[in-house]
N, C-alpha and C. Protein backbone atom coordinates (compact mmCIF):
# COMPACT_ATOMS: atom_id res chain seq x y z
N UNK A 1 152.40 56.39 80.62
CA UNK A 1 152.11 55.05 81.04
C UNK A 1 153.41 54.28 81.31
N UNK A 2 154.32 54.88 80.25
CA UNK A 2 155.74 53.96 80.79
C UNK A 2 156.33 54.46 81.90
N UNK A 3 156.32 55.35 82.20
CA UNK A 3 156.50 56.45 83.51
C UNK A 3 155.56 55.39 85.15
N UNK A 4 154.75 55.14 84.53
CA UNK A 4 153.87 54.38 85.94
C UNK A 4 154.22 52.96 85.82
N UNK A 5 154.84 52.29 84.54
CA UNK A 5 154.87 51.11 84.67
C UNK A 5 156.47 50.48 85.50
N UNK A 6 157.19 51.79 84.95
CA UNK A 6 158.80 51.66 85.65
C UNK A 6 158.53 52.16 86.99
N UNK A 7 157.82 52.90 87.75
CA UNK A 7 157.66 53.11 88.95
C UNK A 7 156.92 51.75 89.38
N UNK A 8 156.18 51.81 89.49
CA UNK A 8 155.53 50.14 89.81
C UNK A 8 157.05 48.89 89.80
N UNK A 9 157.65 48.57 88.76
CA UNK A 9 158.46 47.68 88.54
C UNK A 9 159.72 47.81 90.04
N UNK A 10 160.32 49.30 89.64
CA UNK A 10 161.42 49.54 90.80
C UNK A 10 160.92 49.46 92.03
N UNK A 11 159.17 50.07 92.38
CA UNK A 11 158.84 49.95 93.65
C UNK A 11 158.54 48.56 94.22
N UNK A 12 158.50 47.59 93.45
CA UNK A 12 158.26 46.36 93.60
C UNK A 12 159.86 45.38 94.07
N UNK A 13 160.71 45.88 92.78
CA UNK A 13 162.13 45.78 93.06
C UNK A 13 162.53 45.92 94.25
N UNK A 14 162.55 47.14 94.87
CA UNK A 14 162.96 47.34 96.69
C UNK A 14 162.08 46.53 97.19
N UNK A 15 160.67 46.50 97.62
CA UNK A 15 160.51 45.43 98.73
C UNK A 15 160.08 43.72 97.85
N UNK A 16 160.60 43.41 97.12
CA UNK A 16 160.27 41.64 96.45
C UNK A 16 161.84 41.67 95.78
N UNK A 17 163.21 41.79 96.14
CA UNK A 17 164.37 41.96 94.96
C UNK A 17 164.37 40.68 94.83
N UNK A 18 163.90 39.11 94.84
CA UNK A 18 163.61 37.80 94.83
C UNK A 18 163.17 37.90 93.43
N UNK A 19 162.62 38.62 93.05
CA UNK A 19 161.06 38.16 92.16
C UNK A 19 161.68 39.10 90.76
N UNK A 20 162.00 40.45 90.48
CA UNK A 20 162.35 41.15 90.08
C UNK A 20 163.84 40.75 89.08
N UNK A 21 164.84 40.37 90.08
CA UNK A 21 166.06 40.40 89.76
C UNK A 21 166.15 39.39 88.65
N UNK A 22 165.74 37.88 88.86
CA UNK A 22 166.03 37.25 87.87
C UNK A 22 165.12 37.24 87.22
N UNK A 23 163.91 38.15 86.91
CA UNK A 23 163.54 38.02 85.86
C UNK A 23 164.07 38.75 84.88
N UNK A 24 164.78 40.16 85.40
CA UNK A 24 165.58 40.67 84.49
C UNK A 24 167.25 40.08 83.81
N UNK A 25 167.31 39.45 84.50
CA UNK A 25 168.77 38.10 84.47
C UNK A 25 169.76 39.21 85.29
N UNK A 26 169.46 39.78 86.43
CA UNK A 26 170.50 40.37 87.08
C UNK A 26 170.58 41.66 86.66
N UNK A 27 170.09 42.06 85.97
CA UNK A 27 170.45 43.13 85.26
C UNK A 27 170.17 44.65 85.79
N UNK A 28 168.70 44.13 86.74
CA UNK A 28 168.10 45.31 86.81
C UNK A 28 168.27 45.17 89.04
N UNK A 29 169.00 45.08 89.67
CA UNK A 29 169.21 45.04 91.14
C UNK A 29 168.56 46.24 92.14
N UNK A 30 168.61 45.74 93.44
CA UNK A 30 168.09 46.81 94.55
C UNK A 30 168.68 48.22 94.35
N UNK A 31 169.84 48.28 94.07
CA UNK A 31 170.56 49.86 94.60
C UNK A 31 170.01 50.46 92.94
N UNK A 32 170.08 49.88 92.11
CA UNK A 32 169.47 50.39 90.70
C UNK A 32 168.35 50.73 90.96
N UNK A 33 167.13 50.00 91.41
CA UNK A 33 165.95 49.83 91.39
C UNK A 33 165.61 51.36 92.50
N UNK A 34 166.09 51.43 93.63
CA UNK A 34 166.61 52.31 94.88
C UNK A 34 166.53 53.88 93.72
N UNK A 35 167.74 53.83 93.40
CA UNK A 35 168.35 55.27 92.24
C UNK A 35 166.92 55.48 91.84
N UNK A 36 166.28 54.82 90.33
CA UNK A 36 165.75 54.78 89.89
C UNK A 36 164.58 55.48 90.14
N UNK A 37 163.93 54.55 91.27
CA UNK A 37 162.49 55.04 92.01
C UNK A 37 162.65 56.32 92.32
N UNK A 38 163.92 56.74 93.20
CA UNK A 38 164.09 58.33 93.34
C UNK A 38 163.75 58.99 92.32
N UNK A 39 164.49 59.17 91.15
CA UNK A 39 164.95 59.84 90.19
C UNK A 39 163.69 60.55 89.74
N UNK A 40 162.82 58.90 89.43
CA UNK A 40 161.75 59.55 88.62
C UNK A 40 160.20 60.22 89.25
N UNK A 41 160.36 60.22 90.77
CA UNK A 41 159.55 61.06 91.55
C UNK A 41 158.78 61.81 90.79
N UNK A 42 159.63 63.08 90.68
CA UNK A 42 159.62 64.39 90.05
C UNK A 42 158.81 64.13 88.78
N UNK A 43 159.25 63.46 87.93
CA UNK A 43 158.29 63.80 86.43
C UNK A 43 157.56 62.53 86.67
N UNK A 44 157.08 61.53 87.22
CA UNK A 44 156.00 60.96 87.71
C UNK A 44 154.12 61.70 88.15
N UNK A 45 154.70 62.66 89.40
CA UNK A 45 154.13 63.76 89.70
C UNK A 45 153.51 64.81 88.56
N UNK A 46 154.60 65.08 87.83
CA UNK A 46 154.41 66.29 86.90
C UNK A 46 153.41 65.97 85.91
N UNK A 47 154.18 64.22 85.34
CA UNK A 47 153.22 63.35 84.36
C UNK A 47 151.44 63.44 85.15
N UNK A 48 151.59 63.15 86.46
CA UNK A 48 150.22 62.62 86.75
C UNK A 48 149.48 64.15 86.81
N UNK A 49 149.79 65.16 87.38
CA UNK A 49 149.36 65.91 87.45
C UNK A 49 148.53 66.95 86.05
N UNK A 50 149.78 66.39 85.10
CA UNK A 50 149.16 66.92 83.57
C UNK A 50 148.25 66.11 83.18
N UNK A 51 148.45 64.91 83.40
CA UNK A 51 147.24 64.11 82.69
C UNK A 51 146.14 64.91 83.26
N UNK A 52 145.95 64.93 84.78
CA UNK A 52 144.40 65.30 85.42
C UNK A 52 144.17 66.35 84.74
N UNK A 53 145.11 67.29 84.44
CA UNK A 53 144.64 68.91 84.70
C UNK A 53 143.78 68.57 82.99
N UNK A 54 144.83 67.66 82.13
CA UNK A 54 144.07 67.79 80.87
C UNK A 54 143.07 66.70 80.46
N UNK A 55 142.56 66.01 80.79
CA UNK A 55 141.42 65.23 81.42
C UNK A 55 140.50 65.87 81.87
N UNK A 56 140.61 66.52 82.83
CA UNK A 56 139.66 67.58 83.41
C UNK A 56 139.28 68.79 82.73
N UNK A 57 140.28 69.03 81.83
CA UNK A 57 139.15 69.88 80.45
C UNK A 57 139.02 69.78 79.68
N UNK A 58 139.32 68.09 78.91
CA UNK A 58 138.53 67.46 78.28
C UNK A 58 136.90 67.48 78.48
N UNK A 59 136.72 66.98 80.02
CA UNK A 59 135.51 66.75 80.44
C UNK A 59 134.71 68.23 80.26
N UNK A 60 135.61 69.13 81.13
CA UNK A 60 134.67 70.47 80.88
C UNK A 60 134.43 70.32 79.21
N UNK A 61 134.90 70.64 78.63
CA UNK A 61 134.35 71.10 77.09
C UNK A 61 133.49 69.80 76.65
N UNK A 62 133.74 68.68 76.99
CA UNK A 62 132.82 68.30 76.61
C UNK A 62 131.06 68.48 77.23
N UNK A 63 131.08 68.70 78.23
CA UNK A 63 130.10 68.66 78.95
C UNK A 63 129.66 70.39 78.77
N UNK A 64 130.18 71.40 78.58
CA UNK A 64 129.63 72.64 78.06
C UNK A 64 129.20 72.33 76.40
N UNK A 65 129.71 71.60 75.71
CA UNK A 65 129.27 71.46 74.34
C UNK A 65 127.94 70.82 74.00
N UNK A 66 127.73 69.81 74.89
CA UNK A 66 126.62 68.94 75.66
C UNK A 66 125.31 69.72 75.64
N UNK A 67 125.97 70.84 77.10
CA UNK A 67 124.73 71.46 77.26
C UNK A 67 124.24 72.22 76.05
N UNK A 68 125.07 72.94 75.44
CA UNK A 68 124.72 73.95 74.72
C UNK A 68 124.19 73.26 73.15
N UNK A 69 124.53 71.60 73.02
CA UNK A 69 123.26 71.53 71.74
C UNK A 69 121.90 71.02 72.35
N UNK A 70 122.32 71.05 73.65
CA UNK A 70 120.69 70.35 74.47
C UNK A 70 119.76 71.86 74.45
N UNK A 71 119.72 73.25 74.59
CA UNK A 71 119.22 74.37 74.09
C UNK A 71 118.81 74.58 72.72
């Protein structure tokens, strides 16, 4: 979740750097914000992709456990 909340923040950073900058007091700028968004591509992806895969067999087992006290 902190993974989607810093992507959101930097992707907001590049197109609003008005809105962003001083709320961080300068701290956090475009070419930072720029780096940043790159960087974390990669395990963004990886993050989202694990959540689904394990979400999605959450659901299976639950829904085979389901059926099988409905028998």
């Amino acid at each position: 979740m902190a993974c989607t909340v810093f992507m959101i923040v930097s992707g907001l950073e590049i197109t609003e750097p008005g809105i962003i900058t001083p709320l961080t007091f300068g701290l956090y700028d475009k070419f930072i914000s720029i780096r940043n968004h790159s960087f974390l591509w990669g395990p963004f992806c990886i993050l989202c992709t694990l959540h689904i895969w394990l979400t999605r067999k959450q659901l299976i087992q639950k829904r085979s456990e389901r059926k099988s006290t409905d028998n």
